[in-house]
PDB file of N, CA and C in Angstrom:
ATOM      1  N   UNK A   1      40.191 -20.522 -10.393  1.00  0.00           N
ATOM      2  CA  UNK A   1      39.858 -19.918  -9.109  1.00  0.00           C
ATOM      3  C   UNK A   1      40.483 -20.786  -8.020  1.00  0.00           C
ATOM      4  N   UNK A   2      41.223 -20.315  -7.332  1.00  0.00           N
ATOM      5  CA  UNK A   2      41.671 -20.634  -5.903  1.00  0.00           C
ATOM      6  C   UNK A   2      41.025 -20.444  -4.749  1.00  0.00           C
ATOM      7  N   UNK A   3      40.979 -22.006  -3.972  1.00  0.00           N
ATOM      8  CA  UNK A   3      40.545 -21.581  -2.396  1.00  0.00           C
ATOM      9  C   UNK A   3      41.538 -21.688  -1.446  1.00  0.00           C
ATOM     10  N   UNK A   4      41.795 -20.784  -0.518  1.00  0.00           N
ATOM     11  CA  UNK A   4      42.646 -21.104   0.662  1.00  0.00           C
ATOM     12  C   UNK A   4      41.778 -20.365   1.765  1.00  0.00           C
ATOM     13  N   UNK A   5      41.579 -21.396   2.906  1.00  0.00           N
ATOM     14  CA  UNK A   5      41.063 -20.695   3.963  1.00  0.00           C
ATOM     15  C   UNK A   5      39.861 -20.603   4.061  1.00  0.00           C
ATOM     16  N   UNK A   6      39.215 -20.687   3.215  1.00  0.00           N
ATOM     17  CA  UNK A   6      37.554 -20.857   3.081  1.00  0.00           C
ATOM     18  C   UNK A   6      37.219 -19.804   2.564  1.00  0.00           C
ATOM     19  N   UNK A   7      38.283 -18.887   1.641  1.00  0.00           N
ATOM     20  CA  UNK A   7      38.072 -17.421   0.894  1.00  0.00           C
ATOM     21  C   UNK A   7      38.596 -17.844  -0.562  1.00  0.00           C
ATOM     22  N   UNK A   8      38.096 -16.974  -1.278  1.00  0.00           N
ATOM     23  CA  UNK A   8      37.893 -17.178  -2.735  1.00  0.00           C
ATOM     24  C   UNK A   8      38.089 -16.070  -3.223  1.00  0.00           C
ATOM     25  N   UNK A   9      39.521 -16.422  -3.887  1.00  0.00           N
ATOM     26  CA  UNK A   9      40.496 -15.759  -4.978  1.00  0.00           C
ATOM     27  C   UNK A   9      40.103 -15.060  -6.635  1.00  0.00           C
ATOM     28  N   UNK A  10      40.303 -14.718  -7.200  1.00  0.00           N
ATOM     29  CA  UNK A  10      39.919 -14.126  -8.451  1.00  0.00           C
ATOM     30  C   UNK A  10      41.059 -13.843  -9.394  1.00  0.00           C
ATOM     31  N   UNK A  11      42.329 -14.374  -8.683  1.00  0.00           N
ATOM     32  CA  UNK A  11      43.420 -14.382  -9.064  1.00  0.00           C
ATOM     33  C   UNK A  11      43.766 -14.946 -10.676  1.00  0.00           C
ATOM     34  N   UNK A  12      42.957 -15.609 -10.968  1.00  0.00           N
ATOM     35  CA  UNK A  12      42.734 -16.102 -12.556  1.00  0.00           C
ATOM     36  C   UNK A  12      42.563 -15.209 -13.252  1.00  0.00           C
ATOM     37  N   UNK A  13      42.643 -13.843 -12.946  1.00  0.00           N
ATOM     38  CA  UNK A  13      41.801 -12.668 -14.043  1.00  0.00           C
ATOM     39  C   UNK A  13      43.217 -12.440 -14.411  1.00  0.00           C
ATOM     40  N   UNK A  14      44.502 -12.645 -14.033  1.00  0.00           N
ATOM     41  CA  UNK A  14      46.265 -12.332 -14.511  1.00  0.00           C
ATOM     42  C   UNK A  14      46.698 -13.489 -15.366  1.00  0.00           C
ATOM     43  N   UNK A  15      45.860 -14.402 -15.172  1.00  0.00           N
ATOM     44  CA  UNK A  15      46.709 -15.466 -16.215  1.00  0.00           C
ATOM     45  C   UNK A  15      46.435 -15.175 -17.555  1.00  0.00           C
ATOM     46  N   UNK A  16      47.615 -15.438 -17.960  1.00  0.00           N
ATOM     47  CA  UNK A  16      47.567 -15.027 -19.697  1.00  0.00           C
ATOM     48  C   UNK A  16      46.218 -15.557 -20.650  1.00  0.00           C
ATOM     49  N   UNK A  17      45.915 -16.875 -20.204  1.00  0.00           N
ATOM     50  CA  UNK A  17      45.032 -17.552 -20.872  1.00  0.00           C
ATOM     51  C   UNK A  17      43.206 -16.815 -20.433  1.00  0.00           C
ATOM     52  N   UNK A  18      43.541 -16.494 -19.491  1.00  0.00           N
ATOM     53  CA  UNK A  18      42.126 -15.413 -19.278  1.00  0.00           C
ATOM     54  C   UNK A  18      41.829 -14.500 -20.361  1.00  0.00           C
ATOM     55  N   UNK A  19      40.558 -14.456 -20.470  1.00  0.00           N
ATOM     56  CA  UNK A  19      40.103 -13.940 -21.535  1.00  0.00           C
ATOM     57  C   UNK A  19      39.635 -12.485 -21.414  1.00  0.00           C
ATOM     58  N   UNK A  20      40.500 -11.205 -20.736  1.00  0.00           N
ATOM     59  CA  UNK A  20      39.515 -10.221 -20.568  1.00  0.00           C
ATOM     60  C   UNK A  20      38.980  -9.408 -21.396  1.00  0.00           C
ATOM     61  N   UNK A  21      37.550  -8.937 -20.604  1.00  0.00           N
ATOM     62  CA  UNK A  21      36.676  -8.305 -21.836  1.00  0.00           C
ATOM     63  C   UNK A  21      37.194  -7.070 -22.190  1.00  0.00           C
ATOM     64  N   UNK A  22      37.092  -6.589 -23.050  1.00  0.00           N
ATOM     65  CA  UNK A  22      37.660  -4.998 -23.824  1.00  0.00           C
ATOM     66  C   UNK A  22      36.550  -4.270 -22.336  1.00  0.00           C
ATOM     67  N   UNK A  23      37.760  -2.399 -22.156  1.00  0.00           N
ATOM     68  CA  UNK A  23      36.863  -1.941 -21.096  1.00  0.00           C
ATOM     69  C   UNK A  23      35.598  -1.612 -22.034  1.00  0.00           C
ATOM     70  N   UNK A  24      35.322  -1.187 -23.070  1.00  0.00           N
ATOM     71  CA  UNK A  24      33.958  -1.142 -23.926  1.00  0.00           C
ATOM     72  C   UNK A  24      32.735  -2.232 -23.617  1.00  0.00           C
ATOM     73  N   UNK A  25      33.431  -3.232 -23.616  1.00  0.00           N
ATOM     74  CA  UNK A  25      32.174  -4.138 -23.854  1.00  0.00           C
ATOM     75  C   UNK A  25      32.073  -4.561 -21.963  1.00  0.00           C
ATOM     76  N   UNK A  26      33.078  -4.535 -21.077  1.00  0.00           N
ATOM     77  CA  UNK A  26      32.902  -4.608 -20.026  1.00  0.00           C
ATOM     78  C   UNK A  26      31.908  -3.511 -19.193  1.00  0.00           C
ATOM     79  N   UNK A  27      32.114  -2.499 -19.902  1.00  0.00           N
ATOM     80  CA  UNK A  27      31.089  -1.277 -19.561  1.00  0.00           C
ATOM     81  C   UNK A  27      29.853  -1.499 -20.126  1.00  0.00           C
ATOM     82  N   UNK A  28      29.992  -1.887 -21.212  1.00  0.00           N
ATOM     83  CA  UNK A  28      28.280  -2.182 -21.927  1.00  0.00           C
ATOM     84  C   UNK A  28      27.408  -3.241 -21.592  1.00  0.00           C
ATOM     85  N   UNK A  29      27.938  -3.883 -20.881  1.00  0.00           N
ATOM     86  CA  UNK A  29      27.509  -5.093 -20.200  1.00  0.00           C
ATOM     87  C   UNK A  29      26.929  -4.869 -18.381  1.00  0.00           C
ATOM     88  N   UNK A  30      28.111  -3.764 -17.922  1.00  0.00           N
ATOM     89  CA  UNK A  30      27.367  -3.294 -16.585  1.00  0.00           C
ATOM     90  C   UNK A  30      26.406  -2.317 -16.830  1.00  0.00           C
ATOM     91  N   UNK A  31      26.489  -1.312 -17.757  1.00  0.00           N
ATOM     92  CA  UNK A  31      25.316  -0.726 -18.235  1.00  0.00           C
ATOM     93  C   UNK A  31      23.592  -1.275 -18.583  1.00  0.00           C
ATOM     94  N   UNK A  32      23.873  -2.582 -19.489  1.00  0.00           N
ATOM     95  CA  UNK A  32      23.241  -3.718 -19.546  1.00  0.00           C
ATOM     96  C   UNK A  32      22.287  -3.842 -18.888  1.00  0.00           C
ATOM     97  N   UNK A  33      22.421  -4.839 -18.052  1.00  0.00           N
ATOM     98  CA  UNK A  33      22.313  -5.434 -16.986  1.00  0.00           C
ATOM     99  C   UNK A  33      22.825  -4.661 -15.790  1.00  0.00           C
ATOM    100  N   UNK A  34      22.956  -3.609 -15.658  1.00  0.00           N
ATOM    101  CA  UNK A  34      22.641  -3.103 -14.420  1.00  0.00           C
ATOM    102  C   UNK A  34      23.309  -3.861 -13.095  1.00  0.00           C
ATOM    103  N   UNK A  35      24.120  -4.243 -13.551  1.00  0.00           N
ATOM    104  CA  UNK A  35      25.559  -4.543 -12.325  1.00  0.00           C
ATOM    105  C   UNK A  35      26.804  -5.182 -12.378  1.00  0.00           C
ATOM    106  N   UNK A  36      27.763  -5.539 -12.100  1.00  0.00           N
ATOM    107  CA  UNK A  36      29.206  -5.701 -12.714  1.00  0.00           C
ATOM    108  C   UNK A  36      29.220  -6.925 -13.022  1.00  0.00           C
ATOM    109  N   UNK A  37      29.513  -7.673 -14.189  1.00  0.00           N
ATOM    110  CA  UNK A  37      29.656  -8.683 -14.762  1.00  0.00           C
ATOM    111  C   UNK A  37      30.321  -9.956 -14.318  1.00  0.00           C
ATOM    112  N   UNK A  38      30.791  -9.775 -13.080  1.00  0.00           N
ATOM    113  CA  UNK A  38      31.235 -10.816 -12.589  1.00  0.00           C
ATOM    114  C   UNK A  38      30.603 -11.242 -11.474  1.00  0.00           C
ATOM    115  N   UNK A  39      29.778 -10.201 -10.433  1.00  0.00           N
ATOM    116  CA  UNK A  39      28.457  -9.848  -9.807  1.00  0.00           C
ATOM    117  C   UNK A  39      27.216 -10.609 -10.687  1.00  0.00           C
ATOM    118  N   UNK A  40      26.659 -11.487  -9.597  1.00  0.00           N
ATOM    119  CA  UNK A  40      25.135 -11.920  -9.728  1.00  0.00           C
ATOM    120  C   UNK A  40      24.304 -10.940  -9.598  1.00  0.00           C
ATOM    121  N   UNK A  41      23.110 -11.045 -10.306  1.00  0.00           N
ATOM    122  CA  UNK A  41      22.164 -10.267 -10.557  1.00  0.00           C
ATOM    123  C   UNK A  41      21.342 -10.323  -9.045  1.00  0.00           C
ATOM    124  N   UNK A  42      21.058  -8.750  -8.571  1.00  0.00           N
ATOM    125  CA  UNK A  42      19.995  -9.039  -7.304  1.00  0.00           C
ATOM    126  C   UNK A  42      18.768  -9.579  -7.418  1.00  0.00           C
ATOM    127  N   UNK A  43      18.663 -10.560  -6.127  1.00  0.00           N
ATOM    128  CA  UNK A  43      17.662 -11.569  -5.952  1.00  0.00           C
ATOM    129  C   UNK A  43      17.088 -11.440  -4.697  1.00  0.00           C
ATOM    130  N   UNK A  44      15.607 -12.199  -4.343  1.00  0.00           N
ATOM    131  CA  UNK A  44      15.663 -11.786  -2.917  1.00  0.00           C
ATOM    132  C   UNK A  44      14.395 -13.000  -2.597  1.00  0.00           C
ATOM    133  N   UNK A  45      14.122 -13.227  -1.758  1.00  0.00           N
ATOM    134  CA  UNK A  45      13.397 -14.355  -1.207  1.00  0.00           C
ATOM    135  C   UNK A  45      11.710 -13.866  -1.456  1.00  0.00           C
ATOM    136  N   UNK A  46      10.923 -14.806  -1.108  1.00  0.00           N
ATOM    137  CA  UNK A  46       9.397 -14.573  -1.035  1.00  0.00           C
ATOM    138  C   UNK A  46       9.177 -13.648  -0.233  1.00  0.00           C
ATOM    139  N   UNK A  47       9.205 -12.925   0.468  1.00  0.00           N
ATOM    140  CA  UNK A  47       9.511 -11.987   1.703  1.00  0.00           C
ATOM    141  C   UNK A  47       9.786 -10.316   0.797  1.00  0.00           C
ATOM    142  N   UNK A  48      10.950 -10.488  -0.119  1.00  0.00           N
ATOM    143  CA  UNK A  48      11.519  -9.509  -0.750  1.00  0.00           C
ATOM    144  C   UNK A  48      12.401  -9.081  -0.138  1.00  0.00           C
ATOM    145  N   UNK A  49      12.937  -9.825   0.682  1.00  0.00           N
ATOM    146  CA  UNK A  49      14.423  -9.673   1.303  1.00  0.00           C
ATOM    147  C   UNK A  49      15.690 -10.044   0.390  1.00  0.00           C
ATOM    148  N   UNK A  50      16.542  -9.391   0.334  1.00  0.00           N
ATOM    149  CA  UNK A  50      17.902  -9.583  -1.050  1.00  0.00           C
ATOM    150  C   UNK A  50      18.484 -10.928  -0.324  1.00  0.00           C
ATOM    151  N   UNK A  51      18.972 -11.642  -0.995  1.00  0.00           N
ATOM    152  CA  UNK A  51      19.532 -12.848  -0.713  1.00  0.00           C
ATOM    153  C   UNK A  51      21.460 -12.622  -1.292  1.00  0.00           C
ATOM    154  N   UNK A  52      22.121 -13.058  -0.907  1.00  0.00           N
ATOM    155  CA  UNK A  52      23.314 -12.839  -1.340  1.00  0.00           C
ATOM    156  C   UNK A  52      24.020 -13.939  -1.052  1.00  0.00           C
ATOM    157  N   UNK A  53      24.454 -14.624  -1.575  1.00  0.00           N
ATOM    158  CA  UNK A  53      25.332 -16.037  -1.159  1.00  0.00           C
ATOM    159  C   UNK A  53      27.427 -15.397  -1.199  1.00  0.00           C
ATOM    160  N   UNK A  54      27.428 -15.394  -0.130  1.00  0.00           N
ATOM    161  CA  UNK A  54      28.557 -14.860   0.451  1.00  0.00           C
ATOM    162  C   UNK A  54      29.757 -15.188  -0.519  1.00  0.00           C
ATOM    163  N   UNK A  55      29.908 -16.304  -0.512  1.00  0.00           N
ATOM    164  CA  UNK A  55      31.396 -16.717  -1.439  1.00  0.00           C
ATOM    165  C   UNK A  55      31.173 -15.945  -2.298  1.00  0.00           C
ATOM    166  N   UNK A  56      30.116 -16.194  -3.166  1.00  0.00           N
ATOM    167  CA  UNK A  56      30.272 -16.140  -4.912  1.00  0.00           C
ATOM    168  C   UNK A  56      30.259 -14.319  -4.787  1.00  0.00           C
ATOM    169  N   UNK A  57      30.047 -13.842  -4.245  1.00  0.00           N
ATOM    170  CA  UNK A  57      29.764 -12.613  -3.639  1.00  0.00           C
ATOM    171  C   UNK A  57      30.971 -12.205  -3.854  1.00  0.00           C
ATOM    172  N   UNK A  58      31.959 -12.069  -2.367  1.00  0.00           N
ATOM    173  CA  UNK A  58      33.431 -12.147  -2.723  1.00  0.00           C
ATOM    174  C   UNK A  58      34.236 -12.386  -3.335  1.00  0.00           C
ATOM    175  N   UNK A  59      33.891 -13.076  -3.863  1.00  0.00           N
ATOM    176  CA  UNK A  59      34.585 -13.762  -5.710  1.00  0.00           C
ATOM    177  C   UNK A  59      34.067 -12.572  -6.567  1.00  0.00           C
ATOM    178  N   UNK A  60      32.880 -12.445  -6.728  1.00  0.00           N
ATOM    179  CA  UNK A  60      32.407 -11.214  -7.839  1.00  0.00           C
ATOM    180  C   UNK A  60      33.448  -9.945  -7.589  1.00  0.00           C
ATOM    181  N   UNK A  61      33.511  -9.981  -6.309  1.00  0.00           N
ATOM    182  CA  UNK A  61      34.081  -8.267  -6.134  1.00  0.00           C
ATOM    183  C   UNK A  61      35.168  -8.026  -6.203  1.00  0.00           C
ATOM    184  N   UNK A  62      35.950  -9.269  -5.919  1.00  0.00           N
ATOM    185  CA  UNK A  62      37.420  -9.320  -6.175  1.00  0.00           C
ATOM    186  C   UNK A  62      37.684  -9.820  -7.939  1.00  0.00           C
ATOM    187  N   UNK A  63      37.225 -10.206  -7.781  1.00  0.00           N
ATOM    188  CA  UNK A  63      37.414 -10.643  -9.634  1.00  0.00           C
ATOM    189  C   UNK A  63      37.033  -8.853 -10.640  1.00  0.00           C
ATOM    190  N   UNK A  64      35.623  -8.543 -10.162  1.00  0.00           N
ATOM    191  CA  UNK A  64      35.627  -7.276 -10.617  1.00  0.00           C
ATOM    192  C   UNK A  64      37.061  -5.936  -9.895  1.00  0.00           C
ATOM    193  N   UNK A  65      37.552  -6.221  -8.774  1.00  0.00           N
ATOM    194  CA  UNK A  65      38.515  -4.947  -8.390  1.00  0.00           C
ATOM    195  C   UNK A  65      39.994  -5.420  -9.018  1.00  0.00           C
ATOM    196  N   UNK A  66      40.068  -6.930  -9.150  1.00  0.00           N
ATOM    197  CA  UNK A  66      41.027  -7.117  -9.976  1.00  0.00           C
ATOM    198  C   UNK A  66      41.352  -6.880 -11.227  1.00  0.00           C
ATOM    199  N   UNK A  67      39.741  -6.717 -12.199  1.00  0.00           N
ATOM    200  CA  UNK A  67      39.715  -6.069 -13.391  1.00  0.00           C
ATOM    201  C   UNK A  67      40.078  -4.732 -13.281  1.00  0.00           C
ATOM    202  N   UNK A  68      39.931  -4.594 -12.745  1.00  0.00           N
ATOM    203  CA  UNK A  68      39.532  -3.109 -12.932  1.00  0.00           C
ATOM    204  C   UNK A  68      40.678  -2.318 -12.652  1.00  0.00           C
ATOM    205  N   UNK A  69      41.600  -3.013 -11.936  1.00  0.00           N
ATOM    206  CA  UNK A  69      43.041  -2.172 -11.693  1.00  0.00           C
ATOM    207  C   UNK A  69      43.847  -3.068 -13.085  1.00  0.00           C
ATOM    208  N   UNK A  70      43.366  -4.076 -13.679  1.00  0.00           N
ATOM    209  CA  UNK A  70      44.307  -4.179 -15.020  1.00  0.00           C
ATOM    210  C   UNK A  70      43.410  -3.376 -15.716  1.00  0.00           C
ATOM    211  N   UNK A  71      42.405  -2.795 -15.995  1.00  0.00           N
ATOM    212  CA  UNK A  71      41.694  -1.633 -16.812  1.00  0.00           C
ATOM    213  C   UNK A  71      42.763  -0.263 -16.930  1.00  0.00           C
ATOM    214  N   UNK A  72      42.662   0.198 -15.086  1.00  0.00           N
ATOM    215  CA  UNK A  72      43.638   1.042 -14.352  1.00  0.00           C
ATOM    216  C   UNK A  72      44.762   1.041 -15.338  1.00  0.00           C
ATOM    217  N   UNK A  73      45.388   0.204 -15.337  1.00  0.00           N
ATOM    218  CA  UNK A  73      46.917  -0.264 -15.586  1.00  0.00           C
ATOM    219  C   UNK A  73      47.576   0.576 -17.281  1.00  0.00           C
ATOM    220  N   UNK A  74      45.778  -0.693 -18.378  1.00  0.00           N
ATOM    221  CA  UNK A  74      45.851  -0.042 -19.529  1.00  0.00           C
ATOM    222  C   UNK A  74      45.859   1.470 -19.517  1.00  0.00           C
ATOM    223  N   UNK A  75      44.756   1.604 -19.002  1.00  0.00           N
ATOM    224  CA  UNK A  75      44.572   3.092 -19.299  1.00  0.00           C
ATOM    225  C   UNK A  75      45.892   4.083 -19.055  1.00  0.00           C
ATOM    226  N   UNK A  76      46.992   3.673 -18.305  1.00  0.00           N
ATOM    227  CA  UNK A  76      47.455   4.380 -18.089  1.00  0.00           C
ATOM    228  C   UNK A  76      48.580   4.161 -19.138  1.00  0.00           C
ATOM    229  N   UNK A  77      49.004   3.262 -19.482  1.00  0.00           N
ATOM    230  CA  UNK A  77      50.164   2.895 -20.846  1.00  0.00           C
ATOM    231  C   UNK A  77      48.973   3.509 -21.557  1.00  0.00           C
ATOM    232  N   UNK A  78      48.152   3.865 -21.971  1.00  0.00           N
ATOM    233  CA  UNK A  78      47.708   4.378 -23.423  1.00  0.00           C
ATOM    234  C   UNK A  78      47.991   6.073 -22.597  1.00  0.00           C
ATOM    235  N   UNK A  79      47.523   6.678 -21.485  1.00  0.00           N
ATOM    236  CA  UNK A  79      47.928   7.980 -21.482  1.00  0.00           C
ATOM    237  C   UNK A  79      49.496   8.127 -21.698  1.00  0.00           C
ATOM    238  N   UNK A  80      50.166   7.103 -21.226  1.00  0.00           N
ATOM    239  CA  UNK A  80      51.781   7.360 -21.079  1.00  0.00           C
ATOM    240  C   UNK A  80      52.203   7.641 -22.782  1.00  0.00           C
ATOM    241  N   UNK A  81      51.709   6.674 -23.206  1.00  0.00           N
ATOM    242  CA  UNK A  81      52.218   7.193 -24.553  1.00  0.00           C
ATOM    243  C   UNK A  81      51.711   7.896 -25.224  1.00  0.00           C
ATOM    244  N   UNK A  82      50.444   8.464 -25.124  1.00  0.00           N
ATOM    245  CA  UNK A  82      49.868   9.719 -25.928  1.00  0.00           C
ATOM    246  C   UNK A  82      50.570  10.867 -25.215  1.00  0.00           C
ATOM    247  N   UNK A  83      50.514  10.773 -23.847  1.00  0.00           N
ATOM    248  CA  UNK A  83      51.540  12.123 -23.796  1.00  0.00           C
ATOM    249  C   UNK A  83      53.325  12.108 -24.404  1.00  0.00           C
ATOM    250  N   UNK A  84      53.847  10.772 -24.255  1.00  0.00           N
ATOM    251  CA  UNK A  84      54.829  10.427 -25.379  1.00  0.00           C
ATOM    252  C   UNK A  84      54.587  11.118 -26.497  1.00  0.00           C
ATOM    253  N   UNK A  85      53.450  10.581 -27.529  1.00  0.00           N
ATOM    254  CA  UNK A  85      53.171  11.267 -28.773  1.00  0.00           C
ATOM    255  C   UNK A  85      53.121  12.543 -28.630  1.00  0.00           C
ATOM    256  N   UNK A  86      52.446  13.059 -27.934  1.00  0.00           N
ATOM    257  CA  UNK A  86      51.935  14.923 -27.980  1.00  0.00           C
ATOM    258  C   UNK A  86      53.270  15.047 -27.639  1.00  0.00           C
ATOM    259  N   UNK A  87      54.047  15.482 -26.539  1.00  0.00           N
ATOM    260  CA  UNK A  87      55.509  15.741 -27.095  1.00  0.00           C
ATOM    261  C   UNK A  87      56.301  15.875 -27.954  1.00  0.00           C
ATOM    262  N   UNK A  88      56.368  14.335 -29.045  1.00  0.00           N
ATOM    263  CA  UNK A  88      56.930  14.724 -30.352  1.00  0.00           C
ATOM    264  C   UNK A  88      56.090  15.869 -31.092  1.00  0.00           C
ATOM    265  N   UNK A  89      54.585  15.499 -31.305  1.00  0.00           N
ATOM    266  CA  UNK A  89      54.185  16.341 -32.018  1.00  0.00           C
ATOM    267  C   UNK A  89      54.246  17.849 -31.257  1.00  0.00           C
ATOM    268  N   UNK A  90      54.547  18.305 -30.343  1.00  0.00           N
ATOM    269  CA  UNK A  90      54.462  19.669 -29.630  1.00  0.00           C
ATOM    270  C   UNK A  90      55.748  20.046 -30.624  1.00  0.00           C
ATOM    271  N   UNK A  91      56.998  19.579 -30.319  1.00  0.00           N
ATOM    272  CA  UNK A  91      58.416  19.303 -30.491  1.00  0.00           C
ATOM    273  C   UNK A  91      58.455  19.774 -32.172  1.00  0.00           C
ATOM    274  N   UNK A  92      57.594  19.384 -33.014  1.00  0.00           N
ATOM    275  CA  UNK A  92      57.707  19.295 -34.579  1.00  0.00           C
ATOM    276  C   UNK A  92      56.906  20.229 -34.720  1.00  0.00           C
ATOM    277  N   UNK A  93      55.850  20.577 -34.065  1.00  0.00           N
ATOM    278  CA  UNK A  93      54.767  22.310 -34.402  1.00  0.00           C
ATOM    279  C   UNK A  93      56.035  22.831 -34.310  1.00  0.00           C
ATOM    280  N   UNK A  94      56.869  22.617 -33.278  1.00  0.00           N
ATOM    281  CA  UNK A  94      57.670  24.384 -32.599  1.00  0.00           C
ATOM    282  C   UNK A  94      58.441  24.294 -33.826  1.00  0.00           C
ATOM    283  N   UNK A  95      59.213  23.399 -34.565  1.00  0.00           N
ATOM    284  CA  UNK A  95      60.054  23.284 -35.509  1.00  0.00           C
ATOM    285  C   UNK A  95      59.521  23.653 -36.541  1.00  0.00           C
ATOM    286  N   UNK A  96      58.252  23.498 -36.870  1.00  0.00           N
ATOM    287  CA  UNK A  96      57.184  24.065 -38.387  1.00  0.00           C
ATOM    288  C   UNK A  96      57.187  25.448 -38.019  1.00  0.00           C
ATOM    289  N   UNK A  97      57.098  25.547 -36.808  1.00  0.00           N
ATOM    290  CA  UNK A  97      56.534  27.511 -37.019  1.00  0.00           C
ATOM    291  C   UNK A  97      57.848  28.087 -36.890  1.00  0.00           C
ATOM    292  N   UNK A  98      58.991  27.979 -36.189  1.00  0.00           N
ATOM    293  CA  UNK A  98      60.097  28.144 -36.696  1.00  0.00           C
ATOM    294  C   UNK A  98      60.713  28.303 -38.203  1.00  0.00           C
ATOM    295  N   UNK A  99      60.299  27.085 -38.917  1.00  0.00           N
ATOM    296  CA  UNK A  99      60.344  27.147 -40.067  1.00  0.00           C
ATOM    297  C   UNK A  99      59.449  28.228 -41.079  1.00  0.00           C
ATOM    298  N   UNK A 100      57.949  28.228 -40.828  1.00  0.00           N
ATOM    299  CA  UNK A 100      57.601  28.845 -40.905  1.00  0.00           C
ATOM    300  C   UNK A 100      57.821  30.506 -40.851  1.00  0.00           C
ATOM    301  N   UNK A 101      58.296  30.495 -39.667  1.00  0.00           N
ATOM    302  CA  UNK A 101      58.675  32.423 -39.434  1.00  0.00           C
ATOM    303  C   UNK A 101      59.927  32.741 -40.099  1.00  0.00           C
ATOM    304  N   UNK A 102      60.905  31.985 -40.484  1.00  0.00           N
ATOM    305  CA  UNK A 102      62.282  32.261 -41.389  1.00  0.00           C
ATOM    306  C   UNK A 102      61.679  32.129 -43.063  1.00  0.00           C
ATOM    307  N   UNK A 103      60.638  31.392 -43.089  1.00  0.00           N
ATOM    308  CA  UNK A 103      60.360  31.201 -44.658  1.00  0.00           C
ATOM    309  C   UNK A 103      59.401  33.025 -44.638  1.00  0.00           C
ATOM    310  N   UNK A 104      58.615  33.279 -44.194  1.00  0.00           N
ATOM    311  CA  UNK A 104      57.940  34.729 -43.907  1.00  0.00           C
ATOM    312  C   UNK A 104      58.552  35.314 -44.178  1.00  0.00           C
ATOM    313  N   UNK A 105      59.935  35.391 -43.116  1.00  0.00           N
ATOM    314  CA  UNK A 105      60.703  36.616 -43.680  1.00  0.00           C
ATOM    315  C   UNK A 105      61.532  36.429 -44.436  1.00  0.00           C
ATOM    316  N   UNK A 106      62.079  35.425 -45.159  1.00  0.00           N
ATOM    317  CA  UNK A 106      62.788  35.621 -47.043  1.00  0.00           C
ATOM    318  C   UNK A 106      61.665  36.552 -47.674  1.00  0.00           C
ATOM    319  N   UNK A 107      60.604  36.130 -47.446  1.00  0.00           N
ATOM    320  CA  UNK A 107      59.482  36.811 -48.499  1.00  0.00           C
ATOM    321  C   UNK A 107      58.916  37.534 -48.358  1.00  0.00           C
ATOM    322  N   UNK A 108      58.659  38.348 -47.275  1.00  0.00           N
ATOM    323  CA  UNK A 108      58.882  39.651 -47.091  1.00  0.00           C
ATOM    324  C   UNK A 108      59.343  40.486 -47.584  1.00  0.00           C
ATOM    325  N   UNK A 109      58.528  41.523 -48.117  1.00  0.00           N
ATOM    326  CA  UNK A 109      59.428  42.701 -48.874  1.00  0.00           C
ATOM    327  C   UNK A 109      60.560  43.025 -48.420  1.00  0.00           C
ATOM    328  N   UNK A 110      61.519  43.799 -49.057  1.00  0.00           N
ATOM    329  CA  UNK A 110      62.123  44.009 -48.579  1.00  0.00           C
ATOM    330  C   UNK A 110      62.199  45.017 -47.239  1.00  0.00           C
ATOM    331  N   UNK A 111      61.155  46.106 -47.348  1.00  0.00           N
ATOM    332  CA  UNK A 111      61.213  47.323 -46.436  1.00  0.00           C
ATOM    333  C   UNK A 111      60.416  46.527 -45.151  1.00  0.00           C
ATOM    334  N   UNK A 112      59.803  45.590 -45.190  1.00  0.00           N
ATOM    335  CA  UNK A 112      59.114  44.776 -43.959  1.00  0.00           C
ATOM    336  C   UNK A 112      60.531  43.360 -43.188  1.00  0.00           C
ATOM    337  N   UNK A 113      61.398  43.561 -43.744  1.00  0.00           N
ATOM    338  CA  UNK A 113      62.465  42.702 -43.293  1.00  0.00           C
ATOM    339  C   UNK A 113      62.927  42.859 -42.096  1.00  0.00           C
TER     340      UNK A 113
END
């Protein structure tokens, strides 16, 4: 974690050596516990007023929006290439039923030819 300025970075969530959580278990964990995993749990004084300590605050939310656009990111290389895949496979149906409709009609009687 980096400080510059008296603001607090989350920029560690890109380094290779970061450990991020699968989106599964990152979801099962805000499900959980009932708020984003990099987010402190709500607290609040004798009063019952919420208490929030500002830095670590800003750190949570940026560390969580930084996940979450490399979540973004995956998700979208796994659609890119499933629609990759469905293509070929669209591409190889049209070629089976092609195949298909010339094998039909060899065998087709003759008067249905």
């Amino acid at each position: 974690m980096s400080v510059a300025r008296g603001v607090l970075f989350a920029d560690y969530v890109f380094e290779p050596a970061y450990k991020l959580q699968s989106i599964e278990d990152h979801a099962g964990s805000m499900w959980k516990n009932k708020h984003l995993p990099a987010m402190s749990p709500r607290r609040e004084d004798t009063d019952g007023r919420e208490l929030i300590e500002l830095g670590g605050h800003t750190r949570g939310l940026l560390e969580e929006l930084e996940k979450a656009h490399i979540y973004i990111t995956q998700l979208n290389e796994r659609i890119k290439e499933r629609e990759q895949r469905f293509g070929l496979l669209e591409a190889e149906n049209a070629r089976l039923a092609e195949r298909l409709s010339r094998l039909e009609a060899l065998l087709a009687p003759k008067g249905e030819r």
